[in-house]
C-alpha atoms as a PDB file:
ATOM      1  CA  UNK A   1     -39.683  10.601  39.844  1.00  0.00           C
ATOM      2  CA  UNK A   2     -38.455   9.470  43.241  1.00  0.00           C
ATOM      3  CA  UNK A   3     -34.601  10.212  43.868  1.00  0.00           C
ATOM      4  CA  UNK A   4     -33.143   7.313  45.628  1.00  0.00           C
ATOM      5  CA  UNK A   5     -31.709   8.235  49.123  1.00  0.00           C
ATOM      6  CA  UNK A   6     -28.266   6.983  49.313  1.00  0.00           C
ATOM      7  CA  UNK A   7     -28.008   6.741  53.024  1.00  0.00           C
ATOM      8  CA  UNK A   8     -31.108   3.501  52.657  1.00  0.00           C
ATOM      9  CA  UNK A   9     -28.601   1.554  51.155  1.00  0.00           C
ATOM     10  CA  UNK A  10     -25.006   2.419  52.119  1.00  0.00           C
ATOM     11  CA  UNK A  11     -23.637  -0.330  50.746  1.00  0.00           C
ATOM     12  CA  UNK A  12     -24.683  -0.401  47.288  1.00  0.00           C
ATOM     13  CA  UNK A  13     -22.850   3.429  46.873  1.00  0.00           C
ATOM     14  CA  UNK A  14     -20.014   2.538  48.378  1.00  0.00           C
ATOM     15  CA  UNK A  15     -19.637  -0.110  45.856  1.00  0.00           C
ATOM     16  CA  UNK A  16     -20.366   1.943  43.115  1.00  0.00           C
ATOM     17  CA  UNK A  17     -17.772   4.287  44.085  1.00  0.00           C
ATOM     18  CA  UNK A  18     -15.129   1.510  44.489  1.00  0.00           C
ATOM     19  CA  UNK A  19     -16.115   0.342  41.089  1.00  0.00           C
ATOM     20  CA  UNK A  20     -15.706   4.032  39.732  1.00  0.00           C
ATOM     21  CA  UNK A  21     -12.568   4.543  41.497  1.00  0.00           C
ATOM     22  CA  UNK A  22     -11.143   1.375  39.760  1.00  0.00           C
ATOM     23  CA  UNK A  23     -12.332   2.080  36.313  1.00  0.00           C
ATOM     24  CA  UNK A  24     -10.733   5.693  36.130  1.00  0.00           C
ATOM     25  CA  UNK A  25      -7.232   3.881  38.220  1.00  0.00           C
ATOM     26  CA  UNK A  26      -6.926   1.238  35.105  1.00  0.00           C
ATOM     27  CA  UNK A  27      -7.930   4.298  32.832  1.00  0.00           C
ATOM     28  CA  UNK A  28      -5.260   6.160  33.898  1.00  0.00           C
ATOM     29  CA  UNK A  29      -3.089   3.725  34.426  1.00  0.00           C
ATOM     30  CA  UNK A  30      -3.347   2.303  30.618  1.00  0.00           C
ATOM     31  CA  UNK A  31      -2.849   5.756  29.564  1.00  0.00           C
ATOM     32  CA  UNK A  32       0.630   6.376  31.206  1.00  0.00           C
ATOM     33  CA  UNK A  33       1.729   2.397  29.781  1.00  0.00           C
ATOM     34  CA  UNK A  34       0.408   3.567  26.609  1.00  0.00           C
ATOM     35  CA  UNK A  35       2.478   6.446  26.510  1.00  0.00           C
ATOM     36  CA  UNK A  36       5.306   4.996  28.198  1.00  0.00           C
ATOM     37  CA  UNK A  37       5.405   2.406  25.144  1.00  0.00           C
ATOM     38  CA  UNK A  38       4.679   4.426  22.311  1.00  0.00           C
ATOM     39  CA  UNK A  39       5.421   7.843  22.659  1.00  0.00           C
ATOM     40  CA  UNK A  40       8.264   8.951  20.863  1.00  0.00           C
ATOM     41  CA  UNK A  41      11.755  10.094  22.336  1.00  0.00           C
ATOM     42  CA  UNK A  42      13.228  13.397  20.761  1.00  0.00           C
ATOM     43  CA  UNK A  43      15.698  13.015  17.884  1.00  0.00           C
ATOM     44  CA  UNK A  44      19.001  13.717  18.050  1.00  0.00           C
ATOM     45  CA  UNK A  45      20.022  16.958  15.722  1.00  0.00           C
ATOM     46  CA  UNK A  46      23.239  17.004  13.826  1.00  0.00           C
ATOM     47  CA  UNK A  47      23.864  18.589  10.331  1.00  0.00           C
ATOM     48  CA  UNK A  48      26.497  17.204   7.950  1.00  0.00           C
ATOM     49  CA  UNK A  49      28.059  19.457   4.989  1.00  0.00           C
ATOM     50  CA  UNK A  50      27.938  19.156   1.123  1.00  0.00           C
ATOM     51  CA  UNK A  51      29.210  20.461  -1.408  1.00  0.00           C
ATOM     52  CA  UNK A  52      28.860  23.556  -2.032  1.00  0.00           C
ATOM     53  CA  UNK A  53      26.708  22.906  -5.470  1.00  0.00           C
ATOM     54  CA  UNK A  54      25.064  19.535  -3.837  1.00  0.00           C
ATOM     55  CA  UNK A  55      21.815  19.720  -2.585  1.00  0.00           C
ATOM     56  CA  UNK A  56      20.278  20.943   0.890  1.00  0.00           C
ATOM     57  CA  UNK A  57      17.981  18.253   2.327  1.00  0.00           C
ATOM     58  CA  UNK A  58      16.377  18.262   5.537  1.00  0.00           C
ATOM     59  CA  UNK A  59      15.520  15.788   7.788  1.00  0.00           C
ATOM     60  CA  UNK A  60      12.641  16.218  10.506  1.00  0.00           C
ATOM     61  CA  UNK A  61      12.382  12.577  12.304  1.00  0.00           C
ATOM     62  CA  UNK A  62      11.053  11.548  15.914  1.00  0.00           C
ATOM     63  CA  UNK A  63      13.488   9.199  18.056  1.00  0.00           C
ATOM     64  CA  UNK A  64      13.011   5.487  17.759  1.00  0.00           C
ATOM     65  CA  UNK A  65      15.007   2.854  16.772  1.00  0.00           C
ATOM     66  CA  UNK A  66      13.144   2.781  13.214  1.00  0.00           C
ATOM     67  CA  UNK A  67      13.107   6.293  12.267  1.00  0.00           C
ATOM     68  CA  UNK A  68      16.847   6.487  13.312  1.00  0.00           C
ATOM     69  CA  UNK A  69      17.556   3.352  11.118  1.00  0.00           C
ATOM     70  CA  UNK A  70      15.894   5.040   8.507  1.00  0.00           C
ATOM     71  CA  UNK A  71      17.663   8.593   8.983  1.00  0.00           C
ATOM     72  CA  UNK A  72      21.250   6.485   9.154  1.00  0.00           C
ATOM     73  CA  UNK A  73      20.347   5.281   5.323  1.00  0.00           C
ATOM     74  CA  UNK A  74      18.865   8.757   4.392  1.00  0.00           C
ATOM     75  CA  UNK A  75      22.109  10.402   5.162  1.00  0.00           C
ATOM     76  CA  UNK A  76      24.098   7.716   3.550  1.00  0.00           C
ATOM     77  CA  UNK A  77      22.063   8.055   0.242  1.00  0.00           C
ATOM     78  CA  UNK A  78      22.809  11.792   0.742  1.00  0.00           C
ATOM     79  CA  UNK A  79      26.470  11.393   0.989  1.00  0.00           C
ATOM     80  CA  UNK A  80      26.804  10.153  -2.182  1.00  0.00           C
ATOM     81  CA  UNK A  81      24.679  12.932  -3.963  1.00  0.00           C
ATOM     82  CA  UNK A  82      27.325  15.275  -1.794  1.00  0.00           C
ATOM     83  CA  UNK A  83      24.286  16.958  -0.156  1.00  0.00           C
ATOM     84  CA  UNK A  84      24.111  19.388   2.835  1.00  0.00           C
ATOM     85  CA  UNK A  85      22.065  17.236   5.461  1.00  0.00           C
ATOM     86  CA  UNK A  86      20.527  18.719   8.311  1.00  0.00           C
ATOM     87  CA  UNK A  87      18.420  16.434  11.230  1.00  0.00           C
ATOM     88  CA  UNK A  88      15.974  17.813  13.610  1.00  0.00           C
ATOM     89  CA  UNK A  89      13.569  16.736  15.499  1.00  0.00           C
ATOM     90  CA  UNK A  90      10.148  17.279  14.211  1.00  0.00           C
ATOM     91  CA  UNK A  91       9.164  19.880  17.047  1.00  0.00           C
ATOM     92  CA  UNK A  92      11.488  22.238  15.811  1.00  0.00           C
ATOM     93  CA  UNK A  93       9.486  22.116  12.197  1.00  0.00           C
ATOM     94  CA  UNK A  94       7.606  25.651  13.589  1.00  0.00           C
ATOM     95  CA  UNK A  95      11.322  27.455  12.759  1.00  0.00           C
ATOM     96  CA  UNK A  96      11.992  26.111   9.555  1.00  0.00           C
ATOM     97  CA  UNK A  97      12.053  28.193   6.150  1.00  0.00           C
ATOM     98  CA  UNK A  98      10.892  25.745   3.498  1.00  0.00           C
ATOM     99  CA  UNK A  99      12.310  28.113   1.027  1.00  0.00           C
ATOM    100  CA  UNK A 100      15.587  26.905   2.288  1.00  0.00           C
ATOM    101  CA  UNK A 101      15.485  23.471   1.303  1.00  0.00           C
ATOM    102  CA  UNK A 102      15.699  21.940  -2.055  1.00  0.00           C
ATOM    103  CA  UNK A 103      13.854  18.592  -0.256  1.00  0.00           C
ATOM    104  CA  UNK A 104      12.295  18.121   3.392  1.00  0.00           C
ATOM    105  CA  UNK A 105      11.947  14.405   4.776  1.00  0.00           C
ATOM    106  CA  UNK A 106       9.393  14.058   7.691  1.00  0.00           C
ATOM    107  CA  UNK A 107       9.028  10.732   9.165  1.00  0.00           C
ATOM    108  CA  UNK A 108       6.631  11.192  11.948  1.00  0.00           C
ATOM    109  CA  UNK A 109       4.524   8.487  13.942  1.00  0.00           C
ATOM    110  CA  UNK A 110       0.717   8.678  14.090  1.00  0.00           C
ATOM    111  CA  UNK A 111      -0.447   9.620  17.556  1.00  0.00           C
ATOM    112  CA  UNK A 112      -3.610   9.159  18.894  1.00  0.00           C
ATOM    113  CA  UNK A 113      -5.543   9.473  15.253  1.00  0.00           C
ATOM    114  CA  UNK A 114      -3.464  12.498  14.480  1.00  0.00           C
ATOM    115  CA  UNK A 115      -0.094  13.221  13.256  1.00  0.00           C
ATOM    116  CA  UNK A 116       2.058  15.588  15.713  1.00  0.00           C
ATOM    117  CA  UNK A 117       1.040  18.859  15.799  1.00  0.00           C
ATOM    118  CA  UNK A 118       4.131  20.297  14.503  1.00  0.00           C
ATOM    119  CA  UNK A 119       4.111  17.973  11.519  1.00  0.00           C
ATOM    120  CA  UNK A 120       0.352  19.036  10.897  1.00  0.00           C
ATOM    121  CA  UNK A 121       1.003  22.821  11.322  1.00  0.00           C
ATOM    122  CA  UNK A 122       3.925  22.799   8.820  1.00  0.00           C
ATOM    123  CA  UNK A 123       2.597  21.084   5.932  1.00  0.00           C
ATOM    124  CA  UNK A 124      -0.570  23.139   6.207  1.00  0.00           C
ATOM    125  CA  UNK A 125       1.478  26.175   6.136  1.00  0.00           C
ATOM    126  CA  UNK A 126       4.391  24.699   3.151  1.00  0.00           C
ATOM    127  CA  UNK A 127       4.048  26.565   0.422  1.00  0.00           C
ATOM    128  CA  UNK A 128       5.506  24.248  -2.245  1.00  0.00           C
ATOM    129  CA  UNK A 129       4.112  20.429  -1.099  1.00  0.00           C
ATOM    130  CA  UNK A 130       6.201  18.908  -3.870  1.00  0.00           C
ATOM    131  CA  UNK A 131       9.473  19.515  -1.778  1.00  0.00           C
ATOM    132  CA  UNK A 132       8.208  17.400   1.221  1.00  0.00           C
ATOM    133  CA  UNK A 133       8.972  13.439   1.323  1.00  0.00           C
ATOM    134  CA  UNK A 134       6.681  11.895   4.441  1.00  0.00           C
ATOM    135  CA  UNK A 135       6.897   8.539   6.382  1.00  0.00           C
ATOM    136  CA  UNK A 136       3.637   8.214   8.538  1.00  0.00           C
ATOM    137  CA  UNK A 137       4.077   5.223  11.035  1.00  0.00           C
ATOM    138  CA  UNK A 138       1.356   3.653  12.947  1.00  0.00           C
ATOM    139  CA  UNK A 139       0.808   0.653  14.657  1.00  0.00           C
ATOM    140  CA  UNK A 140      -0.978  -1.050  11.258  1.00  0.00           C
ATOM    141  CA  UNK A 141       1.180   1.317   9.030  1.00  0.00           C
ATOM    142  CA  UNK A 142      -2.152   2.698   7.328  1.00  0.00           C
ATOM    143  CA  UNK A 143      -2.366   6.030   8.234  1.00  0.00           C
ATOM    144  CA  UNK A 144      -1.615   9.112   6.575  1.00  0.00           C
ATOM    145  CA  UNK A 145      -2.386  12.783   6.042  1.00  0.00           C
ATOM    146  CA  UNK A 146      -4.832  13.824   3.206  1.00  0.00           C
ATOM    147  CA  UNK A 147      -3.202  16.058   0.825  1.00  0.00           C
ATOM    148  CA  UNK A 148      -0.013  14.522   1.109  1.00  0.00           C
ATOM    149  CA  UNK A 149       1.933  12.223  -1.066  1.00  0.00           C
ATOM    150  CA  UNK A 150       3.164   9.512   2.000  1.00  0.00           C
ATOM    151  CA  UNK A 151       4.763   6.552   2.740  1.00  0.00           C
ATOM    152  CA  UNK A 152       2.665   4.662   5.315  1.00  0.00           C
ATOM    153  CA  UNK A 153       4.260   2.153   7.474  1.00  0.00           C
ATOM    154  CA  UNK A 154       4.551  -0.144  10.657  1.00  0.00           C
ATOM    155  CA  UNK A 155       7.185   0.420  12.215  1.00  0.00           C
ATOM    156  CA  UNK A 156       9.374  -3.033  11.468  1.00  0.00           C
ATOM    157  CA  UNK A 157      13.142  -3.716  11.819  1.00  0.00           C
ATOM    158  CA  UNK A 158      12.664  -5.936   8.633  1.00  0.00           C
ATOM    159  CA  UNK A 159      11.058  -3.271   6.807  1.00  0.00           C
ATOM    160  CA  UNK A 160      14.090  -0.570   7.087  1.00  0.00           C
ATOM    161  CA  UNK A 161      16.050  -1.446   3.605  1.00  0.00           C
ATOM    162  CA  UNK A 162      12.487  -1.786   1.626  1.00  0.00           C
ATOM    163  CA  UNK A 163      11.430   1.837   2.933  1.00  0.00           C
ATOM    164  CA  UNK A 164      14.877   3.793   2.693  1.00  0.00           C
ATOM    165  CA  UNK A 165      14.845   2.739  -0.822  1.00  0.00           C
ATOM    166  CA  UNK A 166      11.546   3.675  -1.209  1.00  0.00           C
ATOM    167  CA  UNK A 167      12.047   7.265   0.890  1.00  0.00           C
ATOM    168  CA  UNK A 168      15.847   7.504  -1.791  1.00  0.00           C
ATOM    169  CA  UNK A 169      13.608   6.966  -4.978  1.00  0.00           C
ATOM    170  CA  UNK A 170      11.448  10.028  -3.886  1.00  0.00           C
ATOM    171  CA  UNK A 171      13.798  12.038  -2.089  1.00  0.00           C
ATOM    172  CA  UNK A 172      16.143  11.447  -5.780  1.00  0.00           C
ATOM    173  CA  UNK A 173      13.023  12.381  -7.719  1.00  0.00           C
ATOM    174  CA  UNK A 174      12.221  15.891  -6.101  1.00  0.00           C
ATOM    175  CA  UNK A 175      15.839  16.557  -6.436  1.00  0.00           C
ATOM    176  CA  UNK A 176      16.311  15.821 -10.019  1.00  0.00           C
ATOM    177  CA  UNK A 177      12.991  17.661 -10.499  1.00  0.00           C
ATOM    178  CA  UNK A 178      14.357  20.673  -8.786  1.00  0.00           C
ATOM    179  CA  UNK A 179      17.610  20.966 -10.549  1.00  0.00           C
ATOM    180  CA  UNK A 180      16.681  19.311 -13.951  1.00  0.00           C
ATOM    181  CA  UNK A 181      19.348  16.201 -13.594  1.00  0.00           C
ATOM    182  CA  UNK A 182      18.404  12.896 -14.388  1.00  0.00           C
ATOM    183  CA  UNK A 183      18.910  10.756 -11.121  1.00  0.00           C
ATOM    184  CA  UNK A 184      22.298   8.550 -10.166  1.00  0.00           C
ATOM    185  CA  UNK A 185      22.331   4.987 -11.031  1.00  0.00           C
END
């Protein structure tokens, strides 16, 4: 086989490498919109006290205007079953004690085909799955983790009210499971 010699046609490399050059600048540069757009701010962590006897929920979220919409009617659910709330963003799942929580709520975005890697490490590593309540967004709100019992979702303004009752039904469930009440009207 002959090997072409690029200096008998200078022209035809040289637009070859323009062309490469432009496909890896639009690569790159959809890449950094993409993430720009999509990626997830950190969550703001506060913790609001119970009562004493009330429940201890956590709340691992990511920072968007959905997730926080959701968290805002997660922790008024909470208030009225007197619980001791705690929010953190989910990169701080790696110090968390599961065995310290009667519930855990993880509402986590799907990112590029996977969920985060701290949500992934810690549900591997829960001992007791029937504690954790997920939300799984994604841009078709179809994706989930196998193994775990999930709430999949877009993430829509118009969907908030439909999904925090859906997210109170289950976090009420594992509750009453846990302490052997029958759930609030």
């Amino acid at each position: 086989m002959v090997t072409p010699d690029p200096a008998a046609h200078p022209g035809r490399w040289r637009r070859a490498l323009r062309v490469l050059v432009v496909v890896i600048v639009v690569l790159l540069g959809f890449a950094v919109w993409y993430r720009w757009h999509y990626a997830m701010r950190p969550a703001r962590s506060f913790e609001l006290p119970g009562s004493a006897a009330g429940p201890r929920v956590l709340i691992a979220t990511q920072g968007s205007a959905f997730k926080d919409a959701l968290v805002a009617g997660l922790v008024e659910h909470l208030k009225s079953r007197a619980a001791h709330t705690k929010v953190i963003d989910v990169t701080a799942l790696a110090g968390v004690r599961e065995a310290d929580w009667d519930a855990i709520v993880i509402l986590h975005t799907w990112e590029m085909h996977k969920p985060p890697a701290a949500v992934q490490s810690f549900v591997d590593t829960a001992p007791d799955r029937r504690k954790l309540v997920v939300l799984t967004t994604s841009g078709a709100g179809d994706f989930r983790m196998p193994g775990v019992d999930a709430i999949s979702s877009a993430s829509r303004m118009i969907d908030v009210p439909t999904r925090v009752q859906e997210l109170d039904r289950l976090l009420d469930a594992r509750l009453d499971a846990r302490s052997g009440a029958s759930a609030a009207p």
